[in-house]
C-alpha atoms as a PDB file:
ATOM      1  CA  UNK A   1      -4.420   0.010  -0.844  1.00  0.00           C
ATOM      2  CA  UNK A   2      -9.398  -1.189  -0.662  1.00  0.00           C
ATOM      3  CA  UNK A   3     -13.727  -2.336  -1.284  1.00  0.00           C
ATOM      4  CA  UNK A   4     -16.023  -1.977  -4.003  1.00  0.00           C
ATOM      5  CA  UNK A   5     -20.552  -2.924  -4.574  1.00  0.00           C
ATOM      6  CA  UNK A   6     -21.771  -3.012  -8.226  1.00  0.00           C
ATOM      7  CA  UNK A   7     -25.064  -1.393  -9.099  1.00  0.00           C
ATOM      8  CA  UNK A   8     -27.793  -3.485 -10.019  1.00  0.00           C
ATOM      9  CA  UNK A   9     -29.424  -2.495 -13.571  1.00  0.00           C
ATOM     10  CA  UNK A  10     -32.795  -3.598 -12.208  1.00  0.00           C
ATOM     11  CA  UNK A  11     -32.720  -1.674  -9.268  1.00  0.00           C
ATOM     12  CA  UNK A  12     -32.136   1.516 -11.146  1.00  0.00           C
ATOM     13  CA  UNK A  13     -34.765   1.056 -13.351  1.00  0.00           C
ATOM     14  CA  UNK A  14     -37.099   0.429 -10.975  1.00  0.00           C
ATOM     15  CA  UNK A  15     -36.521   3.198  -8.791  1.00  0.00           C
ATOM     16  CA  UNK A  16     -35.029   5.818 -11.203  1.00  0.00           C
ATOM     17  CA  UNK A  17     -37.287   8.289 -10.497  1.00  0.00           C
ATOM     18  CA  UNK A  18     -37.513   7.792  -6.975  1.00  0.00           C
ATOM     19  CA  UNK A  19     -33.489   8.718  -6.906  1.00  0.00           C
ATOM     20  CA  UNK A  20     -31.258  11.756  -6.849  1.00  0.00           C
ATOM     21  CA  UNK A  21     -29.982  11.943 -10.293  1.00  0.00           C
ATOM     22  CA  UNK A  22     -26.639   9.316 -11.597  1.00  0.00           C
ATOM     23  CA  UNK A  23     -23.926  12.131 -10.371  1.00  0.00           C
ATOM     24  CA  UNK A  24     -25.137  11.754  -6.859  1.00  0.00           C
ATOM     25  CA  UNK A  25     -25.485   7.711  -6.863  1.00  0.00           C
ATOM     26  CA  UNK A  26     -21.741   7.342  -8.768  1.00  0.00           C
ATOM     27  CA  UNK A  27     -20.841   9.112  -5.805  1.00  0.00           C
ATOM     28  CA  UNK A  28     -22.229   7.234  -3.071  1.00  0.00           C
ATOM     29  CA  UNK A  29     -20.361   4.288  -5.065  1.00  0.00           C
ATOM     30  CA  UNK A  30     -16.919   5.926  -5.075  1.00  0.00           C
ATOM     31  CA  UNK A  31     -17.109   6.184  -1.513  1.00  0.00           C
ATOM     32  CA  UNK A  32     -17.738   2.524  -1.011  1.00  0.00           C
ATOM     33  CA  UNK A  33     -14.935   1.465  -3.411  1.00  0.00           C
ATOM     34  CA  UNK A  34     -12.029   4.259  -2.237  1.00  0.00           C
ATOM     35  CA  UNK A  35     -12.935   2.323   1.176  1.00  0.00           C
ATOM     36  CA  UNK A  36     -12.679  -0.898   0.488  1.00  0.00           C
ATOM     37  CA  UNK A  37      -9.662  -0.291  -1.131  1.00  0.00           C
ATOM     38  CA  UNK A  38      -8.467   1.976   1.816  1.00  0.00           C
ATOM     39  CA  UNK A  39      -9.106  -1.011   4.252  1.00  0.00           C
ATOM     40  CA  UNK A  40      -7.825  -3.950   2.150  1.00  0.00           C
ATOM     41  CA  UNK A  41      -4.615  -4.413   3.903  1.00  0.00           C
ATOM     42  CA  UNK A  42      -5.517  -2.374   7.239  1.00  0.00           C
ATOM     43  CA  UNK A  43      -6.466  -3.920  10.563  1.00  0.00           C
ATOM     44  CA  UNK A  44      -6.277  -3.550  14.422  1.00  0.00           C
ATOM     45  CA  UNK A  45      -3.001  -5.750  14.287  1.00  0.00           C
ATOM     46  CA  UNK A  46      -1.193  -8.046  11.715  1.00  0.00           C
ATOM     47  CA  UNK A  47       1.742 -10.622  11.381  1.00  0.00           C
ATOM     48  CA  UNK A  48       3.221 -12.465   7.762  1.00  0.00           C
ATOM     49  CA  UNK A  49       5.877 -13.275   5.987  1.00  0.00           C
ATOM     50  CA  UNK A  50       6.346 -11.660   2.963  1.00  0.00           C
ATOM     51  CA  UNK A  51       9.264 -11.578  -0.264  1.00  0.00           C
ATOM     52  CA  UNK A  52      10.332  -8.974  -1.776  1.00  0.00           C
ATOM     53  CA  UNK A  53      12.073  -9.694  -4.822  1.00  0.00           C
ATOM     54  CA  UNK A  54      14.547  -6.285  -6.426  1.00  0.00           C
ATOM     55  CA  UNK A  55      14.982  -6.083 -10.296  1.00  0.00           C
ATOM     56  CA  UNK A  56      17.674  -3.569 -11.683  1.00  0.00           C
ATOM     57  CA  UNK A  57      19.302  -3.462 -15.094  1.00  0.00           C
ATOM     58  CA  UNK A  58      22.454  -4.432 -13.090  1.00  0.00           C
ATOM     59  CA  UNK A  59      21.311  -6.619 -10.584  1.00  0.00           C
ATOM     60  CA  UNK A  60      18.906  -8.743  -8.565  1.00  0.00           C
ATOM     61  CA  UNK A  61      18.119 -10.153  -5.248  1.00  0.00           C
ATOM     62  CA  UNK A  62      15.402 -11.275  -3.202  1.00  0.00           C
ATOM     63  CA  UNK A  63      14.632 -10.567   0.430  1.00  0.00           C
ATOM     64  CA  UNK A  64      12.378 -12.313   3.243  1.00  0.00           C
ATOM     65  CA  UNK A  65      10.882 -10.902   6.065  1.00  0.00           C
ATOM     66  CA  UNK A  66       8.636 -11.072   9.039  1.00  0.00           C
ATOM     67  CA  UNK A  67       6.252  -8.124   9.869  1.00  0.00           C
ATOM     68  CA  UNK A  68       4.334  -6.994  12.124  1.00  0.00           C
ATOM     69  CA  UNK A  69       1.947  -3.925  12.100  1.00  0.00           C
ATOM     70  CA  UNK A  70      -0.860  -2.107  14.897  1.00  0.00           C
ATOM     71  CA  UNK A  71      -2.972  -0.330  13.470  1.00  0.00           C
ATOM     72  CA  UNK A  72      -1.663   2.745  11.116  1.00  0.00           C
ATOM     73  CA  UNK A  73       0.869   3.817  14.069  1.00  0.00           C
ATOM     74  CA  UNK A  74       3.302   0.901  14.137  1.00  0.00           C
ATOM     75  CA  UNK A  75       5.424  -1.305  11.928  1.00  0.00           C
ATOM     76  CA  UNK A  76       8.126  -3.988  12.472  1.00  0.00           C
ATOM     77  CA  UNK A  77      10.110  -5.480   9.997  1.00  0.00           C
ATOM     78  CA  UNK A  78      13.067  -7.744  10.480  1.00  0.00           C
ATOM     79  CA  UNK A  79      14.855  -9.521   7.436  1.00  0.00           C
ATOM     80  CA  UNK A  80      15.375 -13.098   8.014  1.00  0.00           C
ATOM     81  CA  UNK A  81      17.299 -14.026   4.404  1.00  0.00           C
ATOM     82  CA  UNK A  82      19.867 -13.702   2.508  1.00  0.00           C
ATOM     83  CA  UNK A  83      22.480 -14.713   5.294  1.00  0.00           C
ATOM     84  CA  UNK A  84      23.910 -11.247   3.948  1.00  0.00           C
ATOM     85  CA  UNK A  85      20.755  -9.355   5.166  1.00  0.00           C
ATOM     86  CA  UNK A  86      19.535 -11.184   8.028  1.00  0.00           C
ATOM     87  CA  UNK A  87      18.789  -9.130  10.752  1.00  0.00           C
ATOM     88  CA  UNK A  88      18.621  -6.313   9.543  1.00  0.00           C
ATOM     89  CA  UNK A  89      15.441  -4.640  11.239  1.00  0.00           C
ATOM     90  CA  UNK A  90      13.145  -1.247  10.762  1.00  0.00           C
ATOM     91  CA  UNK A  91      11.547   0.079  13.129  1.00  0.00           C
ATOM     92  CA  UNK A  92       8.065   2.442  12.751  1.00  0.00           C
ATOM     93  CA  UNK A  93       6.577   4.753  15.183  1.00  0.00           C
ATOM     94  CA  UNK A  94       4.254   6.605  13.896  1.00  0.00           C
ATOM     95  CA  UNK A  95       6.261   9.275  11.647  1.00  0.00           C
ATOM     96  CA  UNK A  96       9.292   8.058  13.361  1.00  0.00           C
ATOM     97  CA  UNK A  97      11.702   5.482  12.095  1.00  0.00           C
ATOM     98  CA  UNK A  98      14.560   3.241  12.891  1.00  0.00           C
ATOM     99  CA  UNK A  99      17.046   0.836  11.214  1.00  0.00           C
ATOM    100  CA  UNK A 100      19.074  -1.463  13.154  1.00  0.00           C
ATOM    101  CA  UNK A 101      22.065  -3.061  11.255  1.00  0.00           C
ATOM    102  CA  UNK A 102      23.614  -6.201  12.428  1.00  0.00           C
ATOM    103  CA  UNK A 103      27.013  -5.718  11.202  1.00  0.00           C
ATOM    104  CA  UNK A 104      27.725  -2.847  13.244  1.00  0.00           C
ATOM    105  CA  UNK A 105      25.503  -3.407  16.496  1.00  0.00           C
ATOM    106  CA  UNK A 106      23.765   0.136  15.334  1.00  0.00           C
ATOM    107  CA  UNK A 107      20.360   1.337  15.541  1.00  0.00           C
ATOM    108  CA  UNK A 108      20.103   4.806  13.456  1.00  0.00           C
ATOM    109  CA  UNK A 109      17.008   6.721  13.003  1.00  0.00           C
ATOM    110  CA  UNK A 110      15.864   7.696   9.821  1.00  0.00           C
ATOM    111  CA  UNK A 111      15.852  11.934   9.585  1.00  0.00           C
ATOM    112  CA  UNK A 112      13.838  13.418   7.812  1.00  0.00           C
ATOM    113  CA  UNK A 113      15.434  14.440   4.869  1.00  0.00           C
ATOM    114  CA  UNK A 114      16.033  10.521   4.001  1.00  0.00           C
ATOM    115  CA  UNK A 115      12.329   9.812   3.835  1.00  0.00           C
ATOM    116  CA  UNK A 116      12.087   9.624   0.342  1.00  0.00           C
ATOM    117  CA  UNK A 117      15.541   7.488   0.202  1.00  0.00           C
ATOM    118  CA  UNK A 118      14.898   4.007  -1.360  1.00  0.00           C
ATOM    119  CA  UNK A 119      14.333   0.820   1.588  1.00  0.00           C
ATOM    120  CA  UNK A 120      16.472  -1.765   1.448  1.00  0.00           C
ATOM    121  CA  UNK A 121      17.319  -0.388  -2.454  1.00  0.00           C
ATOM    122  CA  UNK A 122      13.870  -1.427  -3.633  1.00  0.00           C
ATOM    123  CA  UNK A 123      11.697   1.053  -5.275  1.00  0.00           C
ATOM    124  CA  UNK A 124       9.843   1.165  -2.308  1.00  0.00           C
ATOM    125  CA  UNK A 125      11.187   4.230   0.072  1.00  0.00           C
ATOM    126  CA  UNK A 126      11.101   5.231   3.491  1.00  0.00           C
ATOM    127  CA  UNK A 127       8.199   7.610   3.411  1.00  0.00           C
ATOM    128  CA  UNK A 128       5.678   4.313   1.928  1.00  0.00           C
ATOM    129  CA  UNK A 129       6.870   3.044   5.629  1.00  0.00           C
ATOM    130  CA  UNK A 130       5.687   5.961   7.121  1.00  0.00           C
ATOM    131  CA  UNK A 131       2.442   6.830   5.498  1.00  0.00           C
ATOM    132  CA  UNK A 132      -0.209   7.114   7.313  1.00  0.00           C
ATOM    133  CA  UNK A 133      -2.542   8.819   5.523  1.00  0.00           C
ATOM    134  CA  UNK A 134      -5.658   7.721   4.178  1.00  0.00           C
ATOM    135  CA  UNK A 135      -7.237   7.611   0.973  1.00  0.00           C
ATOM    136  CA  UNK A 136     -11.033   8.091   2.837  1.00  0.00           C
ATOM    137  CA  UNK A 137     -10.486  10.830   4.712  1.00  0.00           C
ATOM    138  CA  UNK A 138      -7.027  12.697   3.358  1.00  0.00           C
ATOM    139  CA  UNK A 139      -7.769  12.709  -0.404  1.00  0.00           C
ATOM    140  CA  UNK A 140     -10.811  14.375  -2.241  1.00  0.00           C
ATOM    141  CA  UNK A 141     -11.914  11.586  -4.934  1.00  0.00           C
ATOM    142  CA  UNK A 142     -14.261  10.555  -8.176  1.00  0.00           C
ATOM    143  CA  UNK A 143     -15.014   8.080 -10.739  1.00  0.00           C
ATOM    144  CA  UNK A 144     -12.806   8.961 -13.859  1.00  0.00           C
ATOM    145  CA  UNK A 145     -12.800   7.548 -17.711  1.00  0.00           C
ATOM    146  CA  UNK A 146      -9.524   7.294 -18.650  1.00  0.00           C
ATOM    147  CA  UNK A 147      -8.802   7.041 -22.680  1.00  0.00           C
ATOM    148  CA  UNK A 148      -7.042   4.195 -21.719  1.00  0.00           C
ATOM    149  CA  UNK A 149      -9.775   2.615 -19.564  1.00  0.00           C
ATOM    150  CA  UNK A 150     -10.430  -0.919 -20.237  1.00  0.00           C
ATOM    151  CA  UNK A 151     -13.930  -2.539 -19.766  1.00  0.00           C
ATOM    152  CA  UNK A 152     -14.321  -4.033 -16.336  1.00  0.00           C
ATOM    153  CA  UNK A 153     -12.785  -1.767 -14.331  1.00  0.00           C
ATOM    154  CA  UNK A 154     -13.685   1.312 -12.739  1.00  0.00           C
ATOM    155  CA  UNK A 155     -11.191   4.135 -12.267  1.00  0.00           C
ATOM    156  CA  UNK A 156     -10.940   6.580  -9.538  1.00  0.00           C
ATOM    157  CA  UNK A 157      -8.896   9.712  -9.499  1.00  0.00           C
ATOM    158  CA  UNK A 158      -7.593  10.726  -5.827  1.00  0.00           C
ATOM    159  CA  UNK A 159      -6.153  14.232  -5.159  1.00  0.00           C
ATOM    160  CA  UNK A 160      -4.851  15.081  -1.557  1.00  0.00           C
ATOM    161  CA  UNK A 161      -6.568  17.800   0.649  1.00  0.00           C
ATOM    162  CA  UNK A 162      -4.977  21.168   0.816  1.00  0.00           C
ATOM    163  CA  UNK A 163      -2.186  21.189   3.994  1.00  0.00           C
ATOM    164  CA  UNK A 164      -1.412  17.861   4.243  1.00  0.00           C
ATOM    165  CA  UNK A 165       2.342  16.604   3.876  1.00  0.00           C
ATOM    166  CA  UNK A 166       1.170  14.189   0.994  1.00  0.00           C
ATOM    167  CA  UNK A 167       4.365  14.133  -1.387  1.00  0.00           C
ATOM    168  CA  UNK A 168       1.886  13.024  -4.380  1.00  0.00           C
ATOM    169  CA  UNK A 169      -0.339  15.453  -6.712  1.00  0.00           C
ATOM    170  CA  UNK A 170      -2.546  12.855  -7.412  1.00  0.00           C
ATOM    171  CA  UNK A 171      -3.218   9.154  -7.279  1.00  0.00           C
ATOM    172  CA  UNK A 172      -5.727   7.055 -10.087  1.00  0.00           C
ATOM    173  CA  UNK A 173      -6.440   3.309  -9.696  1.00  0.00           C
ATOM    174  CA  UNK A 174      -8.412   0.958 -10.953  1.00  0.00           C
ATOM    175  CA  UNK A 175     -10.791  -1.559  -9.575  1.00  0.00           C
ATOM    176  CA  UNK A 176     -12.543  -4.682 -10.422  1.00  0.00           C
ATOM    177  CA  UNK A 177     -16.458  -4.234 -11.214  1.00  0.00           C
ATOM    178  CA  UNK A 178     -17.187  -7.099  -9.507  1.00  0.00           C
ATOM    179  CA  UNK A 179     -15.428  -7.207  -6.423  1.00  0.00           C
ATOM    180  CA  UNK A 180     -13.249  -3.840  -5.913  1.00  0.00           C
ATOM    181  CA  UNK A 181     -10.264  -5.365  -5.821  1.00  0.00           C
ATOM    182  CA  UNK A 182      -7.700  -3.334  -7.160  1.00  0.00           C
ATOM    183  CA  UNK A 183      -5.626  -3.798 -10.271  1.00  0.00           C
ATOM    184  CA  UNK A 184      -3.380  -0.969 -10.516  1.00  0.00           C
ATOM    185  CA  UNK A 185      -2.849   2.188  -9.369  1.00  0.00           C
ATOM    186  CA  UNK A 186      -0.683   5.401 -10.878  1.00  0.00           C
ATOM    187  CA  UNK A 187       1.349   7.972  -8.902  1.00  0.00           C
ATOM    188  CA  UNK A 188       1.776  11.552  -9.900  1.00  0.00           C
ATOM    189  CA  UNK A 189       3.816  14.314  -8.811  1.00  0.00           C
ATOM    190  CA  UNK A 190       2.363  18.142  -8.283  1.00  0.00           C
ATOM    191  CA  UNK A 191       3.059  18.579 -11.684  1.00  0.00           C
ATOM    192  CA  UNK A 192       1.139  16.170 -12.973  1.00  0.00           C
ATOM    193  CA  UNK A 193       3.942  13.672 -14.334  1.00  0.00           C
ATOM    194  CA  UNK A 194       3.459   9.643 -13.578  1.00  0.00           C
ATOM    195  CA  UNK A 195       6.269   8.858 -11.408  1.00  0.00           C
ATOM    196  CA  UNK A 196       5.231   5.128 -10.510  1.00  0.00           C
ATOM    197  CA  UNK A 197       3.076   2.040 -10.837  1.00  0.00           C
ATOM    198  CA  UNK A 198       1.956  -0.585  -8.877  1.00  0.00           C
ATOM    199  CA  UNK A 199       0.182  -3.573 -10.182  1.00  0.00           C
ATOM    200  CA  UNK A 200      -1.665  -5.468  -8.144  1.00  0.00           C
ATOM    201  CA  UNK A 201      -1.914  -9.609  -9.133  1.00  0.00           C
ATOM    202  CA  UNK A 202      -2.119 -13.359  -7.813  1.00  0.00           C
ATOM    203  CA  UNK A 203      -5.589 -12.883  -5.739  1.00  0.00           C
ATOM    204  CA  UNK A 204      -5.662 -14.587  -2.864  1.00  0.00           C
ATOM    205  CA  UNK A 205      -7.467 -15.851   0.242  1.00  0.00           C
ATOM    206  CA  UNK A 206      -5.258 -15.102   3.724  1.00  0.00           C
ATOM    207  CA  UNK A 207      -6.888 -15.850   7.167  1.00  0.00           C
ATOM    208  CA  UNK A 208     -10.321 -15.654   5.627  1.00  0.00           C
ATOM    209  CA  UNK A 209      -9.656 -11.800   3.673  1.00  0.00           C
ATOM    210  CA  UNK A 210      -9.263 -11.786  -0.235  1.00  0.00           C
ATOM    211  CA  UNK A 211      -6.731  -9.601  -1.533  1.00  0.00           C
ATOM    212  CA  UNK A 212      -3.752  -9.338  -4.188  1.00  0.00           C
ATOM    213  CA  UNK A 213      -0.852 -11.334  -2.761  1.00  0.00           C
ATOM    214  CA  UNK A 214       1.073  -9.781  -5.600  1.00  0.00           C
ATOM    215  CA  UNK A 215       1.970  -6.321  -5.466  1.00  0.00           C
ATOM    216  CA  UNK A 216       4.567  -5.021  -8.576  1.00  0.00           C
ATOM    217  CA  UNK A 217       6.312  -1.214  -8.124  1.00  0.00           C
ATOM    218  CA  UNK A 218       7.348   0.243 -11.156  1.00  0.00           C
ATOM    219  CA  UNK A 219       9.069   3.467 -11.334  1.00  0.00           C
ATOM    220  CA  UNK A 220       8.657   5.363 -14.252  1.00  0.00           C
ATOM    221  CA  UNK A 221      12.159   7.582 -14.079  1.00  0.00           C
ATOM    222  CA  UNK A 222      14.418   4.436 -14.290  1.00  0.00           C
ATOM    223  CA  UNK A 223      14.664   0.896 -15.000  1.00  0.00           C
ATOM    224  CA  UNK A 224      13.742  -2.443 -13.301  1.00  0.00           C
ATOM    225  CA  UNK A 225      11.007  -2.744 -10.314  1.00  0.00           C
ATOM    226  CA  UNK A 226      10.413  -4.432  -7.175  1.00  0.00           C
ATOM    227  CA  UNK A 227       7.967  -7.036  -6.337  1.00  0.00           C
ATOM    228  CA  UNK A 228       6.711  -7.710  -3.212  1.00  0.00           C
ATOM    229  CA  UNK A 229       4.629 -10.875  -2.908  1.00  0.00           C
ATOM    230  CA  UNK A 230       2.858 -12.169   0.815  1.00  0.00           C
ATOM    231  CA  UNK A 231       3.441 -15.725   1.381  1.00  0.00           C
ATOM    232  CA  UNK A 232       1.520 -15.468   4.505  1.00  0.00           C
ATOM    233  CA  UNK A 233      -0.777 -13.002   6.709  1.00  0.00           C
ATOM    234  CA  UNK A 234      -2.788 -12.946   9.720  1.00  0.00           C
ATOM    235  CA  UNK A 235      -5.221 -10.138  11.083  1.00  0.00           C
ATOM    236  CA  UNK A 236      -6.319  -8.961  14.208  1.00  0.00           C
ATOM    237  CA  UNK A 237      -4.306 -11.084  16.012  1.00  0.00           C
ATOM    238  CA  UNK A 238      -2.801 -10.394  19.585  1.00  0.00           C
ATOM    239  CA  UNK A 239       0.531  -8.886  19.015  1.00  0.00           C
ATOM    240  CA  UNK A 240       3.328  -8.313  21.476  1.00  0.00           C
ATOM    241  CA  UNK A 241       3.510  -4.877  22.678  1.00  0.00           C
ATOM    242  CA  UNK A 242       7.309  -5.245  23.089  1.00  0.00           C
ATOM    243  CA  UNK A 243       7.560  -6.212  19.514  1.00  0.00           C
ATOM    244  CA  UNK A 244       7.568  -2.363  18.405  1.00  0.00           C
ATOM    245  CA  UNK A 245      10.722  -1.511  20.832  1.00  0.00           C
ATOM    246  CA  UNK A 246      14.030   0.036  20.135  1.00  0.00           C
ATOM    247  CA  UNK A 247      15.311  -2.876  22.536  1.00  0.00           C
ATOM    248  CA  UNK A 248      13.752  -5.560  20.498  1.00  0.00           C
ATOM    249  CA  UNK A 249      15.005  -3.481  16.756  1.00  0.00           C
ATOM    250  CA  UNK A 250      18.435  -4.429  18.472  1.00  0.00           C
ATOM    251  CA  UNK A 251      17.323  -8.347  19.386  1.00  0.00           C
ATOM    252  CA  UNK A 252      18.663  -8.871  15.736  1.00  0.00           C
ATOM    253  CA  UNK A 253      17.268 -11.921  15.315  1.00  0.00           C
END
């Protein structure tokens, strides 16, 4: 999830009285950071390679991938190690979606009462595939202070319109002061209980965009977490329309 402007002490001095009062300029802010933060990772089209490392009290592996995205609408993502898992491909339409599996020459598509089944057993599940909605226009927002705010960062708190299929009560992250980049954000369910965290680390610079190349899940109802880190990315780049096909989820390669 993202963009964010500090406000200059001088400027508000100078002009304090010339201004609606502080509620009305903390807003204007908000709305410049919820979109940055809304845009960090979006674009007209984009290709990388990403990891995605699992963590379980029981177990661990690590995944590689290519993917592909246009716009908000599509997603593809085909798995090109462990030997075990490549091939394995996922296909996104929209609020559609279908896996193809390798092993048994199958595509099947995802219903939806397995949307908020767990991808590839990471802590990431189908529906995060899916989502399409955005924090700008879908969520009503403001600048909170946490107890547990550090200095630094600014928080927002995010709550989702009324009638929209948006499985979370509410959603509070945190930003950098001087850039807007985000650090962490917290998931909550209608009744108000934290169900997950994501961290957000390991800034970095990919095809002339800044953001986290680091982004850790942790679920709050169980142990372990997955980590998903880019190794590469590339935006607004001409993608193949035949990429997001059912013929080329079954390509498996």
């Amino acid at each position: 999830m993202n963009q964010f402007k500090n406000l200059a002490l001088l400027l508000i001095i100078t002009i304090f009285l010339a201004t609606p009062p502080a509620e009305s300029q903390q807003n204007a802010d908000v709305n410049e950071i919820v979109e940055k933060v809304d845009e960090l990772f979006r674009s007209k089209s984009s290709q990388g390679r990403v990891e995605m490392e699992i963590i379980t009290p029981h177990w661990e592996r690590t995944l590689k991938m290519n993917i592909w995205t246009q716009g908000m609408d599509k997603t593809f993502i085909r798995i090109t190690e462990p030997p075990k898992e490549k091939g394995v491909a996922t296909l996104r339409i929209e609020n559609e979606m279908w896996n193809y599996l390798p092993k048994t020459n199958k595509v099947i598509k995802v219903p939806p009462s397995m949307m908020m089944s767990s991808w590839m057993g990471s802590d990431f599940n189908n529906d995060d595939l899916v989502d399409e909605f955005s924090l700008l226009e879908d969520y009503s927002y403001k600048i909170i202070n946490p107890d547990d705010a550090e200095p630094g960062f600014i928080y927002v708190k995010c709550v989702p319109k009324q009638g929209l299929p948006i499985v979370w009560g509410k959603v509070v992250f945190a930003v950098r002061e001087e850039d807007y980049i985000p650090v962490i954000e917290k998931y909550y369910d209608e009744k108000g209980k934290l169900m997950r965290v994501m961290h957000f680390k390991e800034i970095k610079t990919f095809d002339n965009r800044t953001i986290p190349s680091v982004m850790e899940l942790i679920p709050q109802n169980e142990e372990g977490k997955t980590v998903l880190r880019y190794l590469d990315l590339k935006f607004n780049i001409n993608v193949d329309e035949d990429i997001f096909s059912l013929r080329n989820l079954r390509a498996g390669m």
